[in-house]
Protein backbone atom coordinates (compact mmCIF):
# COMPACT_ATOMS: atom_id res chain seq x y z
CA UNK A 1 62.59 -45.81 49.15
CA UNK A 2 65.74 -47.58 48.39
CA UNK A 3 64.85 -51.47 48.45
CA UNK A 4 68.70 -51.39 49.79
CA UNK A 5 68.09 -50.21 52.91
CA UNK A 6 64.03 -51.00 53.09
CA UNK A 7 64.72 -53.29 55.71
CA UNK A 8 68.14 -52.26 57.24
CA UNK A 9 68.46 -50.25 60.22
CA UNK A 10 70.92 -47.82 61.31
CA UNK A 11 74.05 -49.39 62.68
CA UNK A 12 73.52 -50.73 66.22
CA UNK A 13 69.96 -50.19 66.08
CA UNK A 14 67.84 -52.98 67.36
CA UNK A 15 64.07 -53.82 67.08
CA UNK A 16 62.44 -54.98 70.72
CA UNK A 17 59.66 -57.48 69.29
CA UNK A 18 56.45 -58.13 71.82
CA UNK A 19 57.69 -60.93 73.49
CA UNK A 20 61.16 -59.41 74.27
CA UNK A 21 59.08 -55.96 75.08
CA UNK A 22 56.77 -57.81 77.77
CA UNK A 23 59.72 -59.25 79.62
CA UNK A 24 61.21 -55.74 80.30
CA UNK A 25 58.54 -54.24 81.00
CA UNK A 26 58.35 -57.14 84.12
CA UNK A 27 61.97 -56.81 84.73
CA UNK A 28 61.96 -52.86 85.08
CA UNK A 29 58.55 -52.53 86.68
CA UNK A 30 60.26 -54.62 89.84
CA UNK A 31 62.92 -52.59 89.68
CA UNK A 32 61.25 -49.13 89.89
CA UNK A 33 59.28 -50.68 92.57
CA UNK A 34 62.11 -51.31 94.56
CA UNK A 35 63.75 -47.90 94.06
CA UNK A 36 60.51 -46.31 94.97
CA UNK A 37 60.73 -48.24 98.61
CA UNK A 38 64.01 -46.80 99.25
CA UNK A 39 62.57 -43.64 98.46
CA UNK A 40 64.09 -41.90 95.11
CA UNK A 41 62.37 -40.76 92.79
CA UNK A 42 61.31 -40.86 89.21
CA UNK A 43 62.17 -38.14 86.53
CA UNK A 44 62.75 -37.86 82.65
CA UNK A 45 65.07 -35.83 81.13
CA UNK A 46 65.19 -34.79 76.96
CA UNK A 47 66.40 -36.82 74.66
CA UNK A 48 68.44 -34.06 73.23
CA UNK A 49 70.77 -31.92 75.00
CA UNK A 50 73.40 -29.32 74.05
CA UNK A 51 76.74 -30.55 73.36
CA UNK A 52 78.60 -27.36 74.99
CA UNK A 53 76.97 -28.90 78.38
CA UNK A 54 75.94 -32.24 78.97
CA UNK A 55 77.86 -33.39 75.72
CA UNK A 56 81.26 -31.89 76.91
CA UNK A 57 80.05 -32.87 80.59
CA UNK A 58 79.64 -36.46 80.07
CA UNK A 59 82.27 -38.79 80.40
CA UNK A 60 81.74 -40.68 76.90
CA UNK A 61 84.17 -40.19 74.61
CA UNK A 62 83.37 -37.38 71.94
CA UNK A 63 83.54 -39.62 68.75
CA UNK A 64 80.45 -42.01 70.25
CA UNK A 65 78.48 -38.88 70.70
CA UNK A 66 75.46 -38.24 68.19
CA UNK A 67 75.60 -35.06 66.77
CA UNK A 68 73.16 -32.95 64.72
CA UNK A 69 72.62 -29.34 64.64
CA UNK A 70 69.67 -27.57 65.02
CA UNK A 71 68.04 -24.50 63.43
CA UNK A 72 69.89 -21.88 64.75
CA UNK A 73 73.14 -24.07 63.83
CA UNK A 74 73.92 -25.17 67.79
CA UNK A 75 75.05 -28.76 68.11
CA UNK A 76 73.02 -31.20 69.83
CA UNK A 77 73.80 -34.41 71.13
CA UNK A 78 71.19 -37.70 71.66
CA UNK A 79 71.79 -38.08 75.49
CA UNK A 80 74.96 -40.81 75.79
CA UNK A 81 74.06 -41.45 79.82
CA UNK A 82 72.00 -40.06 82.12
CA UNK A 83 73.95 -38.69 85.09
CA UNK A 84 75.32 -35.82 83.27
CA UNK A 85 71.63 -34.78 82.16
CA UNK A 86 70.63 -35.33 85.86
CA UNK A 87 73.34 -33.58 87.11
CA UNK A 88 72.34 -30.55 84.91
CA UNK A 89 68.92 -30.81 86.42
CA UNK A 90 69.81 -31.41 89.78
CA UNK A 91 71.70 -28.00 90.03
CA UNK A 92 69.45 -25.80 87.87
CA UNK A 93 66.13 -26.69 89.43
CA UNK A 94 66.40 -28.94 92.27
CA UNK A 95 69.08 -28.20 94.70
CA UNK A 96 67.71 -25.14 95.77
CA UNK A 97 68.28 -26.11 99.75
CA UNK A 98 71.28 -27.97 98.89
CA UNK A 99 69.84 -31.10 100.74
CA UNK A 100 70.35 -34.60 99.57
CA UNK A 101 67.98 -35.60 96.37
CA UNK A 102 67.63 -39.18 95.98
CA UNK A 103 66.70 -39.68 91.73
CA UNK A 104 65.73 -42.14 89.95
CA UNK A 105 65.43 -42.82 85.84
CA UNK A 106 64.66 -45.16 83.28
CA UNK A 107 65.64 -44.39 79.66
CA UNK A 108 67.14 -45.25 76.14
CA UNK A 109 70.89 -43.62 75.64
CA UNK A 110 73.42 -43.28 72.46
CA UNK A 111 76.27 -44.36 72.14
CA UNK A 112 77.51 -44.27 68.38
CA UNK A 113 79.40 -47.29 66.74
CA UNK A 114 82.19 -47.67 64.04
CA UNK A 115 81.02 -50.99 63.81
CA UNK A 116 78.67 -52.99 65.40
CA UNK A 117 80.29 -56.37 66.50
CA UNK A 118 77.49 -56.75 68.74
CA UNK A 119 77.10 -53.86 70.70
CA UNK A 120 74.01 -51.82 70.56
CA UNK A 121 74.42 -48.21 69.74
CA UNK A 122 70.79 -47.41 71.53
CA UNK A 123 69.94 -49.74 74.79
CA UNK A 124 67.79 -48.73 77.82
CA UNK A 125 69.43 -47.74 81.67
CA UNK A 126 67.61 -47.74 84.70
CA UNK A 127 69.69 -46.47 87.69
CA UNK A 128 69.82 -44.22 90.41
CA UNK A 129 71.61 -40.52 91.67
CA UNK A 130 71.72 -39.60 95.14
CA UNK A 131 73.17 -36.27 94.78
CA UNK A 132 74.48 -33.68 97.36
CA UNK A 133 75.89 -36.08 99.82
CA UNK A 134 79.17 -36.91 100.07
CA UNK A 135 79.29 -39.18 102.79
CA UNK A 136 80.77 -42.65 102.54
CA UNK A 137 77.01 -43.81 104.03
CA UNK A 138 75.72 -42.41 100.62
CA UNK A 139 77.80 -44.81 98.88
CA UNK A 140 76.78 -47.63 101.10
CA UNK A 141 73.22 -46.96 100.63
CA UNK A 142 73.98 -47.29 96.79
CA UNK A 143 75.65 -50.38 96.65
CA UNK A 144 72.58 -51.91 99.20
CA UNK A 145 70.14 -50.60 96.28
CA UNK A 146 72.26 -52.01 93.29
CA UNK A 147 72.03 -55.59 95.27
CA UNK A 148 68.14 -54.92 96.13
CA UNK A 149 66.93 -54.04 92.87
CA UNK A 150 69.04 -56.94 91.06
CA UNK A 151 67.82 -59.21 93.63
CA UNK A 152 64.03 -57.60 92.89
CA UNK A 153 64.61 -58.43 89.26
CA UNK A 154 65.01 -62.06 89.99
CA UNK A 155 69.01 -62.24 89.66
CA UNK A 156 70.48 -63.96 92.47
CA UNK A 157 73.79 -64.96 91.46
CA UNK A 158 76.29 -61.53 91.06
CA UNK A 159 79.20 -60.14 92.42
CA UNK A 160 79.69 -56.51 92.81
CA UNK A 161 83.35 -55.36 92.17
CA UNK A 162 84.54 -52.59 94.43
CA UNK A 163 87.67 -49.94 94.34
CA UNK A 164 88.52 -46.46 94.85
CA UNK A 165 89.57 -44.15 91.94
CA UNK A 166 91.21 -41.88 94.60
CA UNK A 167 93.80 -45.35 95.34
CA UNK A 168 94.79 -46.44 91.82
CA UNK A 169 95.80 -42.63 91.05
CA UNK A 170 97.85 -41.72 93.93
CA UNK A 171 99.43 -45.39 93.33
CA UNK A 172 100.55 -44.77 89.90
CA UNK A 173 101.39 -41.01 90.48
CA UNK A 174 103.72 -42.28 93.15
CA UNK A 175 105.52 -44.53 90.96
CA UNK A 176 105.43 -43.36 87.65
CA UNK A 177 104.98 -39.27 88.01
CA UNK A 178 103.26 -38.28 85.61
CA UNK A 179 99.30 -38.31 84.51
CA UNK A 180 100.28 -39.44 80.98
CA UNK A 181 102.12 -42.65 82.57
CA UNK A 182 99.06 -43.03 85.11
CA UNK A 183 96.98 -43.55 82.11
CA UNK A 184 98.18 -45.78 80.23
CA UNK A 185 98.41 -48.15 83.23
CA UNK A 186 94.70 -47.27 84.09
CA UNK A 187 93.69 -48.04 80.48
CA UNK A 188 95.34 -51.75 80.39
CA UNK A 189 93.00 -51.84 83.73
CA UNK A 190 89.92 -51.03 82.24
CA UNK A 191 90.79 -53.44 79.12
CA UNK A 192 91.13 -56.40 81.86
CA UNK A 193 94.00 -56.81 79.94
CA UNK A 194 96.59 -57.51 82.84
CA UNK A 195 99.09 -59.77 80.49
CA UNK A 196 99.80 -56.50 78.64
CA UNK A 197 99.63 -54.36 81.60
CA UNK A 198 102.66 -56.65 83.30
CA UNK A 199 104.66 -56.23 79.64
CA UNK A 200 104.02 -52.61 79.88
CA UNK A 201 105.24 -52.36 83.51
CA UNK A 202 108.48 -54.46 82.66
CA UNK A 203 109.28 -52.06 79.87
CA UNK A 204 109.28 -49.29 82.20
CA UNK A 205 112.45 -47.59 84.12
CA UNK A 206 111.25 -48.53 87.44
CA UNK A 207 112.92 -50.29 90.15
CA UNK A 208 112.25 -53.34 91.03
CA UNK A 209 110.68 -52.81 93.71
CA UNK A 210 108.17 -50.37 92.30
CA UNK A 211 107.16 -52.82 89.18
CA UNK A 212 106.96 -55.41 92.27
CA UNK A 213 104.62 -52.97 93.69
CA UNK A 214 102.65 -52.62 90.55
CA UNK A 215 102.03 -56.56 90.21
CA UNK A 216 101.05 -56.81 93.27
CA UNK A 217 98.04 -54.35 92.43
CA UNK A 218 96.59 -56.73 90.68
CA UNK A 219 96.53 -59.72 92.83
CA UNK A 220 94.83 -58.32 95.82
CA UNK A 221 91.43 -58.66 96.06
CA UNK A 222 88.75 -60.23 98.37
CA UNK A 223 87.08 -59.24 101.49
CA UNK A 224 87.61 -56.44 103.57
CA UNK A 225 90.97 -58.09 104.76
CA UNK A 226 92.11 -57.05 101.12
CA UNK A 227 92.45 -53.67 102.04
CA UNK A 228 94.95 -53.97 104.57
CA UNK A 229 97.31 -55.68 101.77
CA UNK A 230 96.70 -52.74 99.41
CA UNK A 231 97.88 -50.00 102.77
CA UNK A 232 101.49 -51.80 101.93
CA UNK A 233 101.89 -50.80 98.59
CA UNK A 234 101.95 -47.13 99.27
CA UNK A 235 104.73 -44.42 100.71
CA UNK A 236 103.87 -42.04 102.82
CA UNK A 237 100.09 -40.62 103.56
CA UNK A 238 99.31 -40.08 100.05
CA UNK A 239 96.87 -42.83 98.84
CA UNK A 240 95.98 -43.56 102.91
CA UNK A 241 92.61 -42.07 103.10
CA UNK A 242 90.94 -43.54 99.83
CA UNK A 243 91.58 -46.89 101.82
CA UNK A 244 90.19 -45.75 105.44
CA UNK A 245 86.71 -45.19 103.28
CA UNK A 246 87.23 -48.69 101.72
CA UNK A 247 87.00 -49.73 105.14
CA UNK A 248 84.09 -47.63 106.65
CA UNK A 249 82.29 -48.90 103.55
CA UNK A 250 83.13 -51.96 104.18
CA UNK A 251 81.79 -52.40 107.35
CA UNK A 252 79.06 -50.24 106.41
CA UNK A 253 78.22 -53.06 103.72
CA UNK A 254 78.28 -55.42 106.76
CA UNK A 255 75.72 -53.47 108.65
CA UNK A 256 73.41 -54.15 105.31
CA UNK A 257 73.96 -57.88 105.02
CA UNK A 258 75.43 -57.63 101.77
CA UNK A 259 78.95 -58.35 102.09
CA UNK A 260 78.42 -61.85 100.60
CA UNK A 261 77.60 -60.16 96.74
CA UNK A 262 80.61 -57.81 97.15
CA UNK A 263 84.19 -58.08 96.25
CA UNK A 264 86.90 -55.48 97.17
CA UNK A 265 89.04 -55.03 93.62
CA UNK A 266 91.59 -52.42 94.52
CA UNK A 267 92.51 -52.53 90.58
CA UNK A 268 89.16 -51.52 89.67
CA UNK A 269 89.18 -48.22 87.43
CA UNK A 270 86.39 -46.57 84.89
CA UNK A 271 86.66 -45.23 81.14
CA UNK A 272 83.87 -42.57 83.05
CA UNK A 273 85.97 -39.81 83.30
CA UNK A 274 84.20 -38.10 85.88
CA UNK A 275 84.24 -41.01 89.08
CA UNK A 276 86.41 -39.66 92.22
CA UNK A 277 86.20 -42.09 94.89
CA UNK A 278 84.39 -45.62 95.66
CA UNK A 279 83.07 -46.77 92.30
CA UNK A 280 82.10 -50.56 91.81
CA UNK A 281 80.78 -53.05 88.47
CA UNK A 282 78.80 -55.79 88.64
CA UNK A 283 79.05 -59.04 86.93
CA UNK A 284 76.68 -61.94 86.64
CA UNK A 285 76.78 -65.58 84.97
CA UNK A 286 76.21 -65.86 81.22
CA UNK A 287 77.13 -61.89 80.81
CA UNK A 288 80.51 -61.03 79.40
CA UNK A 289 80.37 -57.72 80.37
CA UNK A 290 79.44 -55.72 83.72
CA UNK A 291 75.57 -55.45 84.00
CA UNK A 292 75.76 -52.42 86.02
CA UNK A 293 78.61 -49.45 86.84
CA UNK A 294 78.57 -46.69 89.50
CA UNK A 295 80.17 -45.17 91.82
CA UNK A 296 81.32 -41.43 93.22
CA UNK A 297 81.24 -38.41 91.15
CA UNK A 298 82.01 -35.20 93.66
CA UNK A 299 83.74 -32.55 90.32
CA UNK A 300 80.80 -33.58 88.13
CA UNK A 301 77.88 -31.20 89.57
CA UNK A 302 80.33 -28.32 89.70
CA UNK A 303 80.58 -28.17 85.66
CA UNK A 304 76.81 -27.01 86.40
CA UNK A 305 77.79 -24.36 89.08
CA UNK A 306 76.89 -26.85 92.00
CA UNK A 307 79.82 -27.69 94.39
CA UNK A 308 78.43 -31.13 95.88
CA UNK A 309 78.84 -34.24 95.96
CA UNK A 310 77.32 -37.40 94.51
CA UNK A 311 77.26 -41.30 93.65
CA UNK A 312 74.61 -43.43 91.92
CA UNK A 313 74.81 -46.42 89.75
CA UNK A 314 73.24 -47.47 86.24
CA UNK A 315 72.14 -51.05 85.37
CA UNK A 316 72.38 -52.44 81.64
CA UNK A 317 68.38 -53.70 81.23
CA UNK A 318 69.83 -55.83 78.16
CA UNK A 319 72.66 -57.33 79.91
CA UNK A 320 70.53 -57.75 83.16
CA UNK A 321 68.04 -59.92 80.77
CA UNK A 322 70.94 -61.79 79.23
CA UNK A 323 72.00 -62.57 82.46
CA UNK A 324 68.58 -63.26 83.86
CA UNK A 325 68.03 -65.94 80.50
CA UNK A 326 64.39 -65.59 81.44
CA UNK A 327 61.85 -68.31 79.58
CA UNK A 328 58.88 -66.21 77.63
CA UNK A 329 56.33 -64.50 79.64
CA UNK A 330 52.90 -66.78 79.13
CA UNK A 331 50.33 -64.96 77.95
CA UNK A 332 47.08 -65.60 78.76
CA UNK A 333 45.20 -63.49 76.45
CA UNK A 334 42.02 -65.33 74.49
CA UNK A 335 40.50 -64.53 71.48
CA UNK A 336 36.68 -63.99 70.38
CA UNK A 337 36.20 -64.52 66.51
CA UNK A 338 33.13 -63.50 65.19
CA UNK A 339 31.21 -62.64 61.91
CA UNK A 340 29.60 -59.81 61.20
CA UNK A 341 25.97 -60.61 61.78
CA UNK A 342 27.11 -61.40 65.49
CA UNK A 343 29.69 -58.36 65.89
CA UNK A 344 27.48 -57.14 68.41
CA UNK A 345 28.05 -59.80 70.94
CA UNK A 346 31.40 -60.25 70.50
CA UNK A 347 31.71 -56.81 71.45
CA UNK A 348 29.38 -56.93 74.75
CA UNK A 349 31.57 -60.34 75.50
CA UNK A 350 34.82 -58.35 75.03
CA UNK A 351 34.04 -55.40 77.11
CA UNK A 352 32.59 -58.10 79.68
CA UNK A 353 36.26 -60.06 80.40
CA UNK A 354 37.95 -56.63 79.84
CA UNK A 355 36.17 -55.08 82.80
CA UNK A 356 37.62 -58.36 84.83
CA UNK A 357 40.98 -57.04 84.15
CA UNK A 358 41.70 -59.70 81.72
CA UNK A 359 43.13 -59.83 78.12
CA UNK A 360 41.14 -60.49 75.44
CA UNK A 361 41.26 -60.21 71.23
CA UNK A 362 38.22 -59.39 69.24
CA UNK A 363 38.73 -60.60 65.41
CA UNK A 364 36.60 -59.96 62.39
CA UNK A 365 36.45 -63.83 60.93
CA UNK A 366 36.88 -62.43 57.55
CA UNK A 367 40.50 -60.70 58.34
CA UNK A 368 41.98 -64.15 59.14
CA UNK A 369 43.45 -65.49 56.20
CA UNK A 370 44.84 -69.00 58.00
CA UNK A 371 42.00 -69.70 60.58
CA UNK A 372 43.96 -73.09 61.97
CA UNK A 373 47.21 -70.99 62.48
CA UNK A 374 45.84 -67.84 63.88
CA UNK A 375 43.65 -69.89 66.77
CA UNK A 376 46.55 -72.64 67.38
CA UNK A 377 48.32 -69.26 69.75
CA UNK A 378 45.38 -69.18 72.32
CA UNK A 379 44.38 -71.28 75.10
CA UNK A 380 40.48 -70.01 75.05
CA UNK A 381 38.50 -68.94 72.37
CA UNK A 382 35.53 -67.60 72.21
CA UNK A 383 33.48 -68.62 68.63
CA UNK A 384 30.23 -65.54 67.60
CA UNK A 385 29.98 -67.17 64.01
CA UNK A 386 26.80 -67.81 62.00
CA UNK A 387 23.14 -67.24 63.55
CA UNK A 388 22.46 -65.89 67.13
CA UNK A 389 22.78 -68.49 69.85
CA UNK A 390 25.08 -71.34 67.99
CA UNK A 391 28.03 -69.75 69.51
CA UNK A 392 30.50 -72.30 71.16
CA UNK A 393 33.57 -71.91 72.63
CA UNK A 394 36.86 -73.85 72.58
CA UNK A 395 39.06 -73.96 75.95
């Protein structure tokens, strides 16, 4: 072994030590929980699919994707999200009545890095799909579980972002024409970067009215009021009915008693390829980046020979924790040292508290090489050293 790399891991690789570990495990036991109540349900996909369908399905872009071939020379991809994978089983095994499936997952992804500046090229997802309906209720219900299973985790203070794909792209295609124009303004959206997207809009051969138009984009936002603002920036029908669903959800949100977490963003676009309609973020204090994204994908399930619709969300378990800034777990795990002429009841002791449902250590006193040190970590210890019945215990 190279004493290079002895040490080194691959780029964007992270170890999870114990501590760290027992804290998630917390955070996405609540969560499941809560998922559970609402009634979707658990499943695991592989960790490897084939490029030609969930690689090419998924909406990362293709030079983040892990590749490796396998041995019959197919490429392979680590999975880079988990909707396309669920999507693929959703219409291979599962949609066999075409009835609404409510999913649920928890699981690693890949996302490869040129360089690392701090992002992680392997973190963990939890989220959910409700697939084959494409009513505006379904997206409702999704949004009311994001806010449930955030509030479940212990985060109280978010806001949840929400738009409409369908809006921003009948927008730009009504002012600037063409899809190659449209994206360039969606991508200055997605950056947050709205100084250059108001240098790019001056630059273009647009009336002034229409670059009006366009600023004005990225000022509204707010309550449900919001959305009668964003009903004046269009022309004609096109555009209309992505806004009539921003209201039903709104007042669908209303109905839920969430409108207080939720913000109507009618900027609000997605580097995932595949969203269609209502799609939202959410943000939290101490987090620079959204802790969760979701939203509708309807043309997604059809790349799998399944023409239905579907929405769901994802949450970011290391940005939830960030934003959490949870203090360490206590443990309350003792220890019982003993020597070998008293193994035997050290054992009988062990299995004793274990059968209480409590933690306990059992440690050979001669593979402790700093005795002061390795006892200072617990609050009770249990002492089997020397003869038979001199055993004493520290609390």
């Amino acid at each position: 072994m190279s004493n290079l790399f002895m040490f080194e891991k691959p780029l964007g690789m992270r170890d999870t030590f114990p501590h760290l570990y027992k804290i998630k495990k917390e955070i996405t036991d609540k969560v499941a929980a809560e998922m559970e109540k609402w009634g979707y349900q658990f499943l695991e996909t592989p960790t490897l699919e084939y490029n030609e369908t969930v690689g090419e399905a998924s909406a990362i872009l293709d030079q983040q994707l892990f590749k490796l071939l396998d041995q019959q020379g197919r490429t392979l991809v680590l999975r880079p999200e988990m909707t396309a994978p669920i999507a693929r089983v959703a219409a291979s095994k599962l949609l066999k009545d075409r009835n609404p499936l409510r999913l649920a997952y928890s699981a690693n992804v890949f996302r490869a890095q040129q360089r690392e500046g701090g992002r992680p090229a392997e973190f963990e997802q939890m989220g959910i799909e409700c697939i084959g309906d494409s009513s505006i209720s379904a997206d409702a219900e999704t949004i009311a579980l994001l806010v449930s299973s955030l509030k479940a985790s212990g985060l109280e203070n978010f806001t949840i972002s929400v738009g409409h794909m369908g809006f921003v792209q009948a927008l730009f295609m009504q002012i600037v024409g063409t899809e190659e124009r449209a994206q360039q303004l969606r991508r200055f959206l997605y950056d947050k970067n709205y100084v250059g997207f108001k240098r790019h809009v001056e630059g273009l051969p647009l009336s002034s009215i229409d670059k009006e138009r366009l600023y004005r984009l990225l000022s509204i936002r707010g309550n449900g009021e919001s959305i009668r603002e964003a009903y004046e920036l269009l022309e004609g029908e096109t555009g209309m009915r992505p806004l009539a669903e921003l209201e039903e959800l709104w007042s669908l949100l209303k109905d839920y008693g969430i409108e207080s977490y939720v913000k109507m963003d009618i900027s609000l676009v997605s580097h995932m390829t595949y969203y269609t309609g209502v799609l939202f973020e959410v943000y939290a204090e101490r987090v620079g980046f959204a802790i969760g994204n979701g939203g509708r994908y309807n043309m997604l399930l059809k790349k799998f020979g399944a023409d239905v619709g579907a929405t769901g969300f994802g949450i970011r378990l290391d940005y939830l924790m960030e934003a959490l800034s949870l203090p360490a777990v206590e443990d309350h795990t003792s220890l019982i040292l003993f020597s070998q002429e008293r193994r035997q009841e050290a054992i009988e002791l062990a299995l004793t508290i274990r059968e209480k449902g409590e933690k306990v250590i059992i440690q050979d006193i001669t593979g402790v090489s700093d005795l002061d040190r390795y006892t200072a970590q617990f609050e009770q210890i249990h002492y089997f050293v020397g003869q038979a019945g001199k055993a004493d215990e520290r609390l």
